[in-house]
Protein backbone atom coordinates (compact mmCIF):
# COMPACT_ATOMS: atom_id res chain seq x y z
CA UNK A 1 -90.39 219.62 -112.27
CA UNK A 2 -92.07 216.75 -111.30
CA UNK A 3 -94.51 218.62 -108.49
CA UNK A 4 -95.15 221.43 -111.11
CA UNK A 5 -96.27 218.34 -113.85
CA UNK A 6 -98.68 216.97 -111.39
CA UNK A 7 -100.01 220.46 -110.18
CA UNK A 8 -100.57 221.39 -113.62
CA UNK A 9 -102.17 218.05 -114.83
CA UNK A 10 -104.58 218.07 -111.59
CA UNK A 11 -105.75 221.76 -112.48
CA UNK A 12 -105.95 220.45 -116.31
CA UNK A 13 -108.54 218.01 -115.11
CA UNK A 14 -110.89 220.67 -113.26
CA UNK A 15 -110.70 223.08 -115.95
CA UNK A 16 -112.47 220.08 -118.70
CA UNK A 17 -114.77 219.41 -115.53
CA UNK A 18 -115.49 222.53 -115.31
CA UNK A 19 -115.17 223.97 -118.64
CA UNK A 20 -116.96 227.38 -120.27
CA UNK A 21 -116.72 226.34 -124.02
CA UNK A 22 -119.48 223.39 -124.99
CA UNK A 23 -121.80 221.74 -127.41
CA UNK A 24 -124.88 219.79 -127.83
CA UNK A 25 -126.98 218.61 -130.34
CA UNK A 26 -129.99 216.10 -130.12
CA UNK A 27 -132.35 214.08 -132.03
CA UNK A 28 -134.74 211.73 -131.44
CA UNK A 29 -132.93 208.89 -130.02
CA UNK A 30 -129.42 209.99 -131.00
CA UNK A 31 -127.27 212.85 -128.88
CA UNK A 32 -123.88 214.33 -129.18
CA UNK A 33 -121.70 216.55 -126.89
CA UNK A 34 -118.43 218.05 -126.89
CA UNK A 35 -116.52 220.34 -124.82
CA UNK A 36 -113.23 221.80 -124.69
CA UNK A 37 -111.33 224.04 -122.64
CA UNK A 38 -107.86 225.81 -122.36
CA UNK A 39 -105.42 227.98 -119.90
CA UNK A 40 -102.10 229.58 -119.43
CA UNK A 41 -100.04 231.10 -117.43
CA UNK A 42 -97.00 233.59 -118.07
CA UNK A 43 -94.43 234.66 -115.28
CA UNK A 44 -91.13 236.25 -115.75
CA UNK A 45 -89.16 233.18 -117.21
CA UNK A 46 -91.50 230.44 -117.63
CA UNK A 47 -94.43 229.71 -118.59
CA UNK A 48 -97.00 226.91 -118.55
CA UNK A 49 -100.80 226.04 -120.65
CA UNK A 50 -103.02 223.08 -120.79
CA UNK A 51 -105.60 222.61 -123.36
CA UNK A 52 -108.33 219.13 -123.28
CA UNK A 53 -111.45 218.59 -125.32
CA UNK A 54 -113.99 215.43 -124.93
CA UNK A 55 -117.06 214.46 -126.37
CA UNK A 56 -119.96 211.37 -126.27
CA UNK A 57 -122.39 210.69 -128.79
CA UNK A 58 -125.05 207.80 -128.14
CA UNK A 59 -127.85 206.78 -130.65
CA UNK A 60 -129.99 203.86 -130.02
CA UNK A 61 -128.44 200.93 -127.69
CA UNK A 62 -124.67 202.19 -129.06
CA UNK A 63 -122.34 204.94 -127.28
CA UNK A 64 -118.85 206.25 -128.24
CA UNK A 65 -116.53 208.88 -125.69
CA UNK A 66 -113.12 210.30 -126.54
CA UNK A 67 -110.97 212.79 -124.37
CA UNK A 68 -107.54 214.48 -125.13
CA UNK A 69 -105.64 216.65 -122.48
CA UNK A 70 -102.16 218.18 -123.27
CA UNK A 71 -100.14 220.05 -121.24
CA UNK A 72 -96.81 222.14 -121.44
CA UNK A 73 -94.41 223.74 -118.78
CA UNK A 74 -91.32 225.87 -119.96
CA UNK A 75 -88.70 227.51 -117.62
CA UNK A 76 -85.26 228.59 -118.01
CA UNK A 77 -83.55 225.49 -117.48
CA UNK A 78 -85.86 223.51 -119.89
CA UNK A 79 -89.21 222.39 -121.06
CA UNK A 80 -91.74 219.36 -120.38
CA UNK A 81 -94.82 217.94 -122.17
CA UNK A 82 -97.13 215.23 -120.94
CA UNK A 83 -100.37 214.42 -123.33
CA UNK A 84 -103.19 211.74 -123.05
CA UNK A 85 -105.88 210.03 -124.76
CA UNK A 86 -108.70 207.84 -124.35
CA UNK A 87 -112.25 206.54 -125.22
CA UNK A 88 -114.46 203.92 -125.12
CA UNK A 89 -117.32 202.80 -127.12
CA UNK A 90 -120.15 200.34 -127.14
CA UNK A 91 -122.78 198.12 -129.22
CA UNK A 92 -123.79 195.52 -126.97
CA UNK A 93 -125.59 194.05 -130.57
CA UNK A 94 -123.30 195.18 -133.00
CA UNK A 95 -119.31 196.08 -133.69
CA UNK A 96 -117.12 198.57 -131.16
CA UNK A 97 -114.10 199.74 -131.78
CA UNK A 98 -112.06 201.83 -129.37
CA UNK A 99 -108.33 203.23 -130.39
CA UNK A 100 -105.32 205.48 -128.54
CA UNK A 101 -102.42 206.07 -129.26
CA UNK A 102 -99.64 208.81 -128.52
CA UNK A 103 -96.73 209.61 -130.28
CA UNK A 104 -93.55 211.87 -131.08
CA UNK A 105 -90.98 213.16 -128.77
CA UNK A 106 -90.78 216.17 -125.92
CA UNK A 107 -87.29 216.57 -126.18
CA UNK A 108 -86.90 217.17 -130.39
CA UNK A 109 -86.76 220.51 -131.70
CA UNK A 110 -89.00 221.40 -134.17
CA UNK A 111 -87.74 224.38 -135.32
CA UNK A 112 -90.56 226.52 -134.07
CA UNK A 113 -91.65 227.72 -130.49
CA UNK A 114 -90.29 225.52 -128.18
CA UNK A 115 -89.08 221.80 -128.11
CA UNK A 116 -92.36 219.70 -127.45
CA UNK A 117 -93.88 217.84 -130.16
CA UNK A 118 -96.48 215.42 -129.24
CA UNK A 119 -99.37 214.04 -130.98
CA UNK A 120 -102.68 212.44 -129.37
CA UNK A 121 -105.54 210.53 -130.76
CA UNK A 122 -108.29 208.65 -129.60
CA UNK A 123 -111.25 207.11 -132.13
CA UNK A 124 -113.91 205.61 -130.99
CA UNK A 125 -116.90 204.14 -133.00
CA UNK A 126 -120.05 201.87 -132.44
CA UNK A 127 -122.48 200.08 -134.69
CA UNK A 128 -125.84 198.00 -134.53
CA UNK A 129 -127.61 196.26 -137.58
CA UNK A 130 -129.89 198.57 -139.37
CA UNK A 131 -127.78 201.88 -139.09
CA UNK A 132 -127.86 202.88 -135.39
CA UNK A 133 -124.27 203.95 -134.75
CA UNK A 134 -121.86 206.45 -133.01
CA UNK A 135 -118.81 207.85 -132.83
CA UNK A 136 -116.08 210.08 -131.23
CA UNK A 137 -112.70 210.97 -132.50
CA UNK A 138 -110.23 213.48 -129.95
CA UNK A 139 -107.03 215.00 -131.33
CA UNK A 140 -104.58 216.81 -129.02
CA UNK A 141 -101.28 218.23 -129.90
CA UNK A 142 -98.57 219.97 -128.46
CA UNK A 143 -95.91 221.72 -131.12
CA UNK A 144 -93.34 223.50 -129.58
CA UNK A 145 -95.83 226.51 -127.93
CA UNK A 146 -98.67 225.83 -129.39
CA UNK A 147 -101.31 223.38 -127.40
CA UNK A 148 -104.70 222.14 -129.82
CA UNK A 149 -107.10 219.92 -128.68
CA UNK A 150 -110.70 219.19 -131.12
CA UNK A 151 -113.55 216.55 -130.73
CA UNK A 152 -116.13 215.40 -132.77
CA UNK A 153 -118.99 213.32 -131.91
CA UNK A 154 -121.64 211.92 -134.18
CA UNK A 155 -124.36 209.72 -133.85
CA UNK A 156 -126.95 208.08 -136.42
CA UNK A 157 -130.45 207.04 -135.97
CA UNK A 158 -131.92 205.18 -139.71
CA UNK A 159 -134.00 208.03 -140.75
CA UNK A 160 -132.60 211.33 -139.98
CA UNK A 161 -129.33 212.84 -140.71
CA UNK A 162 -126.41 212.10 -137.95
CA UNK A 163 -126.26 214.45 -135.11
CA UNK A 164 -122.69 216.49 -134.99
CA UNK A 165 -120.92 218.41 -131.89
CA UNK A 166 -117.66 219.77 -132.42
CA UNK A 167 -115.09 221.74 -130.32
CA UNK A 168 -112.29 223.54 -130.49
CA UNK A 169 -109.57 224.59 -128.10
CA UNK A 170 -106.03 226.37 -128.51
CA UNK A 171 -103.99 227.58 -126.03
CA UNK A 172 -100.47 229.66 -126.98
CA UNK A 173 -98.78 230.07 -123.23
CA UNK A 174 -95.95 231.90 -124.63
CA UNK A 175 -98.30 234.96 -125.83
């Protein structure tokens, strides 16, 4: 199991660095991107899916990044989960805040598809004086065999509304 969680988590990785599904909006001096991607496989008796999203905004001197990756292998002798989150953010004149955190348990039944339940989310902001800020929030979860990952990233420049990218990923490996 332990080779399988390391195959899977290094072909996790190139899928979000390579991924289809992405987003980008821009403004004069503030940005935002997301993107988010998703696979499965299915074999007689097991079956495995990884899902990730990640964004950036930046606006002004201030930047904000979150990622989320989630992945989930089931055979006939059991099940395994592994999820992870991070960000950073920065105002080298202002406030930054940067928060992870994972929680739950992949060995507790939740009385649907499986016996994963994990929760992932990383928020990341930045401000300067005079309302220059951005921000990025990632939210990944695996519940039982369902795998969700979404990002948002924002980012304000005084004058204009805030630039917005969102994504979106799902992956079901038991379907």
């Amino acid at each position: 199991m332990i080779t399988s969680r390391f195959i899977l988590a290094a072909a996790a990785a190139g899928l979000i660095a390579g991924s289809a599904a992405s987003g980008m909006a821009q403004v004069a001096g503030a940005a935002a991107s997301t993107v988010g991607t998703g696979a499965r496989s299915v074999a007689p008796g097991s079956t495995s899916g990884v899902v990730g999203s990640g964004g950036s905004a930046a606006a002004g001197d201030t930047s904000a990044s979150s990622l989320g990756l989630g992945a989930q292998s089931t055979t006939p002798g059991g099940a395994s989960a592994a999820l992870g989150t991070g960000g950073s953010a920065a105002a080298p004149d202002g406030h930054a805040m940067s928060h992870s955190g994972v929680n739950g348990n992949p060995n507790v039944s939740n009385g649907t598809n499986g016996t994963n339940v994990l929760n992932g989310q990383s928020m990341d902001q930045a401000h300067d004086p005079g309302g220059v800020w951005s921000k990025s929030q990632t939210r990944t979860q695996i519940r039982g065999g369902d795998l969700t990952s979404r990002t948002k990233s924002m980012a304000h420049q005084p004058g204009g509304p805030p630039v917005k990218s969102t994504t979106s990923s799902s992956v079901d490996p038991g379907r």
